[in-house]
N, C-alpha and C. Protein backbone atom coordinates (compact mmCIF):
# COMPACT_ATOMS: atom_id res chain seq x y z
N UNK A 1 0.84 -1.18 0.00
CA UNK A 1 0.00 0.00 0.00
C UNK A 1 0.88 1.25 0.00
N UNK A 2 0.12 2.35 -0.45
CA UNK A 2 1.37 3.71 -0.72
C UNK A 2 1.16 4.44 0.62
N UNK A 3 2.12 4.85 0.74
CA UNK A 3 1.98 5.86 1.98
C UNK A 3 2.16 7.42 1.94
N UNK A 4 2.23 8.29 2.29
CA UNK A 4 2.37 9.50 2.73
C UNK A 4 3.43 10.20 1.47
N UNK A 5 4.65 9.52 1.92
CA UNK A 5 6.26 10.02 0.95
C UNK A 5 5.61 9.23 -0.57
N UNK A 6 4.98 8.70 -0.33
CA UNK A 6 4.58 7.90 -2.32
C UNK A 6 3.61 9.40 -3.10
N UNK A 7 3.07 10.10 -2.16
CA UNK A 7 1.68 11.20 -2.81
C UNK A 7 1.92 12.32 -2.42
N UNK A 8 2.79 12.56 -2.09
CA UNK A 8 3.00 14.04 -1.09
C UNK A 8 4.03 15.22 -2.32
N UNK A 9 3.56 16.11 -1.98
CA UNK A 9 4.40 17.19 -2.80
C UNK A 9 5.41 17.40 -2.14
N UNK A 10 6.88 17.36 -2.55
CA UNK A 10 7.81 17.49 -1.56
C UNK A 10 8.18 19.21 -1.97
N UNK A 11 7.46 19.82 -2.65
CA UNK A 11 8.47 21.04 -2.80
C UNK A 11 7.19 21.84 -2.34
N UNK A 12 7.22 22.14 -0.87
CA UNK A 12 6.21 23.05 -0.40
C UNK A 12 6.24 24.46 0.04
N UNK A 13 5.19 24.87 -0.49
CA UNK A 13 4.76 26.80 -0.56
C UNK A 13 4.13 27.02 0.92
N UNK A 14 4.99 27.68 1.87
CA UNK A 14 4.46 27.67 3.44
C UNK A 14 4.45 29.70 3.36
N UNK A 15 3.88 29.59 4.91
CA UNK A 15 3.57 30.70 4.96
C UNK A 15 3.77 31.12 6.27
N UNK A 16 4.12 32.31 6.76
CA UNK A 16 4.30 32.75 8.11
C UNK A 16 3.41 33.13 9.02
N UNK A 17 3.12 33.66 10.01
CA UNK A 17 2.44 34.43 11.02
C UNK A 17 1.97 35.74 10.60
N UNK A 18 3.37 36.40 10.07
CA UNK A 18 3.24 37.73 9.46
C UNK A 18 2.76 37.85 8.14
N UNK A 19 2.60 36.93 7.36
CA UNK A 19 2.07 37.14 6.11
C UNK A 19 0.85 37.45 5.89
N UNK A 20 0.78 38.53 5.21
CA UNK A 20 -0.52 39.30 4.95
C UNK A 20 -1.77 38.26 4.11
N UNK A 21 -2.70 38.68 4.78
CA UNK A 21 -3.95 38.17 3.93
C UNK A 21 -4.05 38.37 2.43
N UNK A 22 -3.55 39.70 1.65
CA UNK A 22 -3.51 39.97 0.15
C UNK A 22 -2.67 39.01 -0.33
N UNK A 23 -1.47 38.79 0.84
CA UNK A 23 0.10 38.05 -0.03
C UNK A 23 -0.73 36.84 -0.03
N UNK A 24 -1.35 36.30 1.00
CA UNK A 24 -1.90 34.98 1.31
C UNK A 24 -2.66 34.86 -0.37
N UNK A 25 -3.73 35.44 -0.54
CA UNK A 25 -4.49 35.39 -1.85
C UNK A 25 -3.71 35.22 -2.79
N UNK A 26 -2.78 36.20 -3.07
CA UNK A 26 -1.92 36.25 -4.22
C UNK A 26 -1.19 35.01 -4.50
N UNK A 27 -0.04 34.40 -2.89
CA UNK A 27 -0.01 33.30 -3.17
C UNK A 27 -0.77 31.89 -3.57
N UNK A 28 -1.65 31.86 -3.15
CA UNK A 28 -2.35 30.70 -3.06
C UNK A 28 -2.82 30.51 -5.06
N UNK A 29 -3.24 32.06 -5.14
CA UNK A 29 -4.02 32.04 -6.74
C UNK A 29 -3.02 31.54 -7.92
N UNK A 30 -1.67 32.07 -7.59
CA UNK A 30 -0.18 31.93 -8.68
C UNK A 30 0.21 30.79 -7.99
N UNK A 31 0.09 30.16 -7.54
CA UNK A 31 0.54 28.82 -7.16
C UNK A 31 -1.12 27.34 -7.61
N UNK A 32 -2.20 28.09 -7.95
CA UNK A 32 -2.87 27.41 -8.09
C UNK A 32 -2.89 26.23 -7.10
N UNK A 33 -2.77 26.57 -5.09
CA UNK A 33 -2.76 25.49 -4.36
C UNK A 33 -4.34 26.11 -3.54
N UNK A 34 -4.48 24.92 -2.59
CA UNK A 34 -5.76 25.61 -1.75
C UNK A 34 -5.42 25.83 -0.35
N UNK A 35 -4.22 25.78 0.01
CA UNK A 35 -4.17 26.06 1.04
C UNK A 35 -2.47 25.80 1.35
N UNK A 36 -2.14 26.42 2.66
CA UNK A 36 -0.27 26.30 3.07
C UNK A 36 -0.84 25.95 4.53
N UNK A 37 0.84 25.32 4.90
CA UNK A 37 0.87 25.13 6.02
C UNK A 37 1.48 26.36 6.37
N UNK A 38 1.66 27.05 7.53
CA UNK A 38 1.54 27.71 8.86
C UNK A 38 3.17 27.61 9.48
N UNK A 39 4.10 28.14 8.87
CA UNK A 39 5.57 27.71 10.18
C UNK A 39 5.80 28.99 10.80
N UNK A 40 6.69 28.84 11.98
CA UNK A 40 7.44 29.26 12.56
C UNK A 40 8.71 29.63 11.89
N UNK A 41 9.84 30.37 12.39
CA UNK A 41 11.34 30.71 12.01
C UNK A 41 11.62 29.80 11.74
N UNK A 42 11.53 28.25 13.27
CA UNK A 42 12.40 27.54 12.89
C UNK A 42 11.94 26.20 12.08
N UNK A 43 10.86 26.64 11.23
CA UNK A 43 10.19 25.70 9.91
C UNK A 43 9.29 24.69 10.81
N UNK A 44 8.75 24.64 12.45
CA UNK A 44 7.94 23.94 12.59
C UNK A 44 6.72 24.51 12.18
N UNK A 45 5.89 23.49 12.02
CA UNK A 45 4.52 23.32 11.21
C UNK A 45 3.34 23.88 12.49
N UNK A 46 2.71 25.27 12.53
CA UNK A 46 1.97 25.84 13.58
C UNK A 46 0.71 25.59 13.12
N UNK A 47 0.44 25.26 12.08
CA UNK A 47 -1.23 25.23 11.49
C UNK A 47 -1.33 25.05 9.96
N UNK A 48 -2.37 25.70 9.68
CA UNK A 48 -3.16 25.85 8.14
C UNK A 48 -3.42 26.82 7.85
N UNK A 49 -3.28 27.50 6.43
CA UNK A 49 -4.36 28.61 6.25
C UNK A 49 -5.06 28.18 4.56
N UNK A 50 -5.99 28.32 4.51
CA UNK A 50 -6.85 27.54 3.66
C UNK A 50 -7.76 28.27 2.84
N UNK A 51 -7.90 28.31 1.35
CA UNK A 51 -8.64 29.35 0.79
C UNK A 51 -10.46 29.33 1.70
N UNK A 52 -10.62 28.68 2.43
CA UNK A 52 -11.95 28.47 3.28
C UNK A 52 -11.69 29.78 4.40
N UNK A 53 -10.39 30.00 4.78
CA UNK A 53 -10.23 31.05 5.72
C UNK A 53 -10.10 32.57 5.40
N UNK A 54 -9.93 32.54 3.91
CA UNK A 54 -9.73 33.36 3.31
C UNK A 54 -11.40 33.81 2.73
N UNK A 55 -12.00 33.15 2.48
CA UNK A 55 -13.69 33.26 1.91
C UNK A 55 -14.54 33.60 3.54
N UNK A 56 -13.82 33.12 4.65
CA UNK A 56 -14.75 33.24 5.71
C UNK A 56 -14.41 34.78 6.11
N UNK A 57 -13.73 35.52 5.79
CA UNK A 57 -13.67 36.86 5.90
C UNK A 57 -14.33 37.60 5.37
N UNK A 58 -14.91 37.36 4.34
CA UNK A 58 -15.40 38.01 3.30
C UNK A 58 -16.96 37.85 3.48
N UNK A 59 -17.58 36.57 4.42
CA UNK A 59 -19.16 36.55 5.21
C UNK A 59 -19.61 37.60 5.92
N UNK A 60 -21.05 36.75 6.16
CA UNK A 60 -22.08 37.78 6.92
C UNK A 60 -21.16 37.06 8.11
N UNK A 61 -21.82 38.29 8.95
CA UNK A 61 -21.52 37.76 10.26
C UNK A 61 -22.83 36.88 10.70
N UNK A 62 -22.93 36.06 11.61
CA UNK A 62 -24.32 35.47 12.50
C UNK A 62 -24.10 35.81 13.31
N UNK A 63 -25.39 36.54 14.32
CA UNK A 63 -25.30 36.93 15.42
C UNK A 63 -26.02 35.89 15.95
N UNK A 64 -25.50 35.78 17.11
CA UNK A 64 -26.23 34.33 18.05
C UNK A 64 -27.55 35.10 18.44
N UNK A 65 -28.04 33.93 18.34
CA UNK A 65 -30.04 33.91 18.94
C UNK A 65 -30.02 33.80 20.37
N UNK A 66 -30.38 35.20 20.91
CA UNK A 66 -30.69 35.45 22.27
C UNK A 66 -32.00 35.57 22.45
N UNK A 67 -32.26 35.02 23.55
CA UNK A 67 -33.92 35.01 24.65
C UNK A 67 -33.69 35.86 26.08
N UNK A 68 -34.62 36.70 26.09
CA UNK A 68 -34.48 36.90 27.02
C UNK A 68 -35.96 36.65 28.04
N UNK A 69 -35.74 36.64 29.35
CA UNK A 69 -36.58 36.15 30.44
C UNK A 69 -36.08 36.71 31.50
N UNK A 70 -37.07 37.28 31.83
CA UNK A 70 -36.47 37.86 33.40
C UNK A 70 -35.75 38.96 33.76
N UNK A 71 -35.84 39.81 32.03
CA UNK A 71 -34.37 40.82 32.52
C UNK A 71 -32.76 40.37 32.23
N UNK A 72 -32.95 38.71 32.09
CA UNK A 72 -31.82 37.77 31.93
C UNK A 72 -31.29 37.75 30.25
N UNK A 73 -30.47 37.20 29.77
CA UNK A 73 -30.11 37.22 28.62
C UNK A 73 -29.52 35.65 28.52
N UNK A 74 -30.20 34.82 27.25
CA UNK A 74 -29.54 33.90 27.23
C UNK A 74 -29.44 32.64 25.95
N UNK A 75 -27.97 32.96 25.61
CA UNK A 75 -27.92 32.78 24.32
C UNK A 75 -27.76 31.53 24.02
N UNK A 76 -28.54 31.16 23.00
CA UNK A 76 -28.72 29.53 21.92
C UNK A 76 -27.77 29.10 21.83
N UNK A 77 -26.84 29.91 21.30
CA UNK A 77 -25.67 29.30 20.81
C UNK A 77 -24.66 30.09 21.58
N UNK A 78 -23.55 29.29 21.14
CA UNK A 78 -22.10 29.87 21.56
C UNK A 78 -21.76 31.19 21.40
N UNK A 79 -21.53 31.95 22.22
CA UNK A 79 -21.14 33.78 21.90
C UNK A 79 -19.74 33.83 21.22
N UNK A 80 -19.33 32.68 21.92
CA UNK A 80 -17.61 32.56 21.45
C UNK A 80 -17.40 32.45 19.82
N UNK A 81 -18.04 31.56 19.28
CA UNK A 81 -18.08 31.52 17.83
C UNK A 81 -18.34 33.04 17.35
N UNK A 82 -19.06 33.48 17.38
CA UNK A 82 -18.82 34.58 16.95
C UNK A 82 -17.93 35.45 17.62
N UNK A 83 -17.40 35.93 18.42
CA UNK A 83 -15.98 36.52 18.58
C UNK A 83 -15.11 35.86 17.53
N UNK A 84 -14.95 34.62 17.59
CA UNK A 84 -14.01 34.19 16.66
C UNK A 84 -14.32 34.32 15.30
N UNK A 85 -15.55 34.32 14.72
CA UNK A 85 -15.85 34.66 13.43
C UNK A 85 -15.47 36.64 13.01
N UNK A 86 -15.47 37.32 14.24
CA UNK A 86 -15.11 38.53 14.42
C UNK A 86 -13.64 38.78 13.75
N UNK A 87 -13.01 37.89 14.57
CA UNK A 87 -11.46 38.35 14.86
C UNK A 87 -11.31 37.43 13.32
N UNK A 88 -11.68 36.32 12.50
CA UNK A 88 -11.34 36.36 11.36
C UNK A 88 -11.22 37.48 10.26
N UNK A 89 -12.91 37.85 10.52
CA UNK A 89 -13.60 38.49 9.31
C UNK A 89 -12.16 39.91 9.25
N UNK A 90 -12.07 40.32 10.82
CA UNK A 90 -10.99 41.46 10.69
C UNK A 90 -9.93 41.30 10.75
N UNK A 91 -9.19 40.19 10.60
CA UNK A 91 -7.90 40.09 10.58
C UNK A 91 -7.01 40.38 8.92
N UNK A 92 -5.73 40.93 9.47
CA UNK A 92 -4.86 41.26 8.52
C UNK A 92 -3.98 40.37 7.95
N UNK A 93 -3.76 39.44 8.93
CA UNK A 93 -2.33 38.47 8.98
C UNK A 93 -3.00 37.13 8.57
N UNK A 94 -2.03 36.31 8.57
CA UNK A 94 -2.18 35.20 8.47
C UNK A 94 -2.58 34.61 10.02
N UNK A 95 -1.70 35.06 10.90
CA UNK A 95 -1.85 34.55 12.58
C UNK A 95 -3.27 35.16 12.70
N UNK A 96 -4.28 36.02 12.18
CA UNK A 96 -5.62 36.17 12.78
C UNK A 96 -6.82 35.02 11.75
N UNK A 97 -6.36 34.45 10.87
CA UNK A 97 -7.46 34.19 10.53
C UNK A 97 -7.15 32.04 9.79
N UNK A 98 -5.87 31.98 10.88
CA UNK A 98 -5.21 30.65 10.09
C UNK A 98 -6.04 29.43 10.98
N UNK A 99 -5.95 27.84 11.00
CA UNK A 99 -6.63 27.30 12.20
C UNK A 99 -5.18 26.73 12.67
N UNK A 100 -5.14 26.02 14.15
CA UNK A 100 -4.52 25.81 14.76
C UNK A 100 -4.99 25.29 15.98
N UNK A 101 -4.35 23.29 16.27
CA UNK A 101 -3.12 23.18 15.57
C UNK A 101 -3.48 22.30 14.31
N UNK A 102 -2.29 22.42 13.57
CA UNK A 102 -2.19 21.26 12.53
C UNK A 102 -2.67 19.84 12.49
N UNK A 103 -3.45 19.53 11.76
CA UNK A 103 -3.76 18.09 11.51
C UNK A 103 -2.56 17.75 10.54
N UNK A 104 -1.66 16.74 11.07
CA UNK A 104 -0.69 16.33 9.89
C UNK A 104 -0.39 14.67 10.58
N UNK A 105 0.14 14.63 9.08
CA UNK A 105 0.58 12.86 9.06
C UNK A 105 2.20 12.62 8.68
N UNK A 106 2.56 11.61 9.14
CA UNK A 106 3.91 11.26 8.97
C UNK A 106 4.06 10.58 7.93
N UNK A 107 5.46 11.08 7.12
CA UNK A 107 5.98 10.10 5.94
C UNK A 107 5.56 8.62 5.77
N UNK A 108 5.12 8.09 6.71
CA UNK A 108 4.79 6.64 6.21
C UNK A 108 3.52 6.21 6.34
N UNK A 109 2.82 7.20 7.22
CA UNK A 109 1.10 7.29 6.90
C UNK A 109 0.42 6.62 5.58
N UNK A 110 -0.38 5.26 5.67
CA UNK A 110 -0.89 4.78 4.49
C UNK A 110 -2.00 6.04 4.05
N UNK A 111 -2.14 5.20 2.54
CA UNK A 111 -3.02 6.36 1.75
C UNK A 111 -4.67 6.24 2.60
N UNK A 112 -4.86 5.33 2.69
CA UNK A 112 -6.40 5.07 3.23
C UNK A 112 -6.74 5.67 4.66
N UNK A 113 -5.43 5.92 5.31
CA UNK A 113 -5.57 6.45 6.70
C UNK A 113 -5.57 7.99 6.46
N UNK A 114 -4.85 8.41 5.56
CA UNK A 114 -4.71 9.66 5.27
C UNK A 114 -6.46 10.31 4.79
N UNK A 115 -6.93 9.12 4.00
CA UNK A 115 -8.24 9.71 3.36
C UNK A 115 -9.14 9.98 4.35
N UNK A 116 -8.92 8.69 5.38
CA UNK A 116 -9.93 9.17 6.25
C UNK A 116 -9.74 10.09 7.54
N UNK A 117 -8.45 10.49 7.66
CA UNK A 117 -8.18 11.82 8.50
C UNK A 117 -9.11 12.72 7.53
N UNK A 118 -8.64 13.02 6.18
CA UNK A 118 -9.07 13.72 5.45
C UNK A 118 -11.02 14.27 5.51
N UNK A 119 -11.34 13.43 5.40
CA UNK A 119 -12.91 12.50 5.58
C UNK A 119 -13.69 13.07 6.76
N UNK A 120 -13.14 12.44 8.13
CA UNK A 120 -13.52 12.65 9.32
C UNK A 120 -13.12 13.85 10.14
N UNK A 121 -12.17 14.35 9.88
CA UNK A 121 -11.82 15.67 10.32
C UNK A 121 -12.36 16.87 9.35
N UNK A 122 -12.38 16.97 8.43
CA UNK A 122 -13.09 17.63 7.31
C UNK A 122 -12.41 18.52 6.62
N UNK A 123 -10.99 18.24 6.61
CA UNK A 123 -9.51 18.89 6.02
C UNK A 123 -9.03 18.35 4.68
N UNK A 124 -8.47 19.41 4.19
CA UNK A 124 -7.96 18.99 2.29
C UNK A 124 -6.76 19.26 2.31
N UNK A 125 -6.18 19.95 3.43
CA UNK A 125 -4.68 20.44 3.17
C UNK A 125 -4.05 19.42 4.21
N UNK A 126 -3.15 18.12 3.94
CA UNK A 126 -2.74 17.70 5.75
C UNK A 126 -0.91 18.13 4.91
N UNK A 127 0.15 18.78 6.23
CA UNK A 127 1.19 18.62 6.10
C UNK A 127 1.84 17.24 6.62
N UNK A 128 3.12 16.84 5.93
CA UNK A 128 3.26 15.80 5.75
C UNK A 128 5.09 16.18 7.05
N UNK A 129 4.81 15.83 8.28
CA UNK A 129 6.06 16.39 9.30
C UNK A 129 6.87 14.73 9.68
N UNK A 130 7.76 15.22 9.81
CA UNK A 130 9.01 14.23 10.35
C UNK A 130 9.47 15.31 11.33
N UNK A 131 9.56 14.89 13.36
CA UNK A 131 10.58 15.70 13.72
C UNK A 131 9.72 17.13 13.97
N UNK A 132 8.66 17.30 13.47
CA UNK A 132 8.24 18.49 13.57
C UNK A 132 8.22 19.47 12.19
N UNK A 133 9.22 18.53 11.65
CA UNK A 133 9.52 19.50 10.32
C UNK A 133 8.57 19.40 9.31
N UNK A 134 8.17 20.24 8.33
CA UNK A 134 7.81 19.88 7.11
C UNK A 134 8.51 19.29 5.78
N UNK A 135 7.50 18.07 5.63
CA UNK A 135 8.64 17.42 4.32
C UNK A 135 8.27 16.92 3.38
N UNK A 136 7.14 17.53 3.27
CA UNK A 136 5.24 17.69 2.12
C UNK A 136 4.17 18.09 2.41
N UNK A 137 3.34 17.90 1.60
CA UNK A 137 2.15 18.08 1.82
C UNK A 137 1.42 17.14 0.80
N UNK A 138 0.21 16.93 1.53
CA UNK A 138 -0.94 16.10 0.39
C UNK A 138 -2.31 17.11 0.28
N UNK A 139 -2.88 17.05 -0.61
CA UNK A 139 -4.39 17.76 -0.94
C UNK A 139 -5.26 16.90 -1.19
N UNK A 140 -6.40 16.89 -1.14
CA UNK A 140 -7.74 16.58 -1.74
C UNK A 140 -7.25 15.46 -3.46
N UNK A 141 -6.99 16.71 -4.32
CA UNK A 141 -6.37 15.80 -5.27
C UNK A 141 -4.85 15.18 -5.28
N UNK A 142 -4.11 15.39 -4.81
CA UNK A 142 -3.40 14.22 -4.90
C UNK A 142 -3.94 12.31 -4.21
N UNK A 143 -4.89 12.85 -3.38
CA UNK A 143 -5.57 11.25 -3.02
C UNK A 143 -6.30 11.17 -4.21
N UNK A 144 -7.27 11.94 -5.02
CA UNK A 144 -7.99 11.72 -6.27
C UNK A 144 -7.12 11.00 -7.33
N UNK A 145 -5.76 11.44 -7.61
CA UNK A 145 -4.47 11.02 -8.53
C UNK A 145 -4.52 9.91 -8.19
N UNK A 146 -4.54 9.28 -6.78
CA UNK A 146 -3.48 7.85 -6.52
C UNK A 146 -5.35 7.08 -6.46
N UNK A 147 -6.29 7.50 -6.64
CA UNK A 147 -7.67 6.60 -7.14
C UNK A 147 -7.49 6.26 -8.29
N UNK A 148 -7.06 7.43 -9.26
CA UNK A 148 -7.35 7.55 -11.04
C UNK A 148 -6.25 6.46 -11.12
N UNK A 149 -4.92 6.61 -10.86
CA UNK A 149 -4.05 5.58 -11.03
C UNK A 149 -3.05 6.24 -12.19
């Protein structure tokens, strides 16, 4: 069975903390990828940023469904989600609007385990770490490639 190092792009387009949301677009569009991993200085792997994070800026906001009773206030849903949908929609950087931490798999990760990280977690970008390091990446289609054959 193939694993991880058999499907993985070894020549990967990463991105910093400080990298701007425009550079983010720009890269992602001239690279025709959907998403980078997230490093640090010293090339460990801090997260994702994903053309999904990049489109969720650009939403309505939802305001949570409050009841009130009593003078009391009390909300349906999570208030927190929206703070966090806040601090996306306005963020500049890559560090305000990336997720974290990383879902990633190791060089010898079979393909079928990979699909279903892929699957069950609900991720298209996984980095591919040894050590912490980055030393690929797989997408959505490269598992489509190793179906087609």
């Amino acid at each position: 069975m193939k694993s991880a190092s058999d499907i993985m792009t070894r020549e990967v387009i990463t991105v910093t903390l400080e990298t701007t949301v425009q550079q983010l677009a720009q890269l992602l569009s001239a690279h025709g990828i959907s998403g980078a991993p997230v490093i640090d200085q010293d090339g460990k792997v801090l997260g994702v940023v994903t053309e999904s994070d990049l489109i969720d800026q650009n939403k309505k906001v939802h305001i949570p469904t409050v009841v009130t009773i009593l003078d009391s206030f009390f909300f349906l849903e999570n208030p927190d989600k929206m703070e966090q949908e806040m601090r996306k929609i306005a963020g500049a950087t890559v560090a305000d609007i990336y997720s974290s931490p990383a879902v990633t798999v190791s060089v010898e990760t079979p393909v079928d385990e990979i699909a279903t990280i892929m699957s069950e977690k609900n991720v298209h970008t996984l980095p591919v770490v040894d050590d912490g390091q980055i030393k690929g990446i797989i997408g959505k289609k490269d598992i489509i490639k190793t179906i087609a054959g």
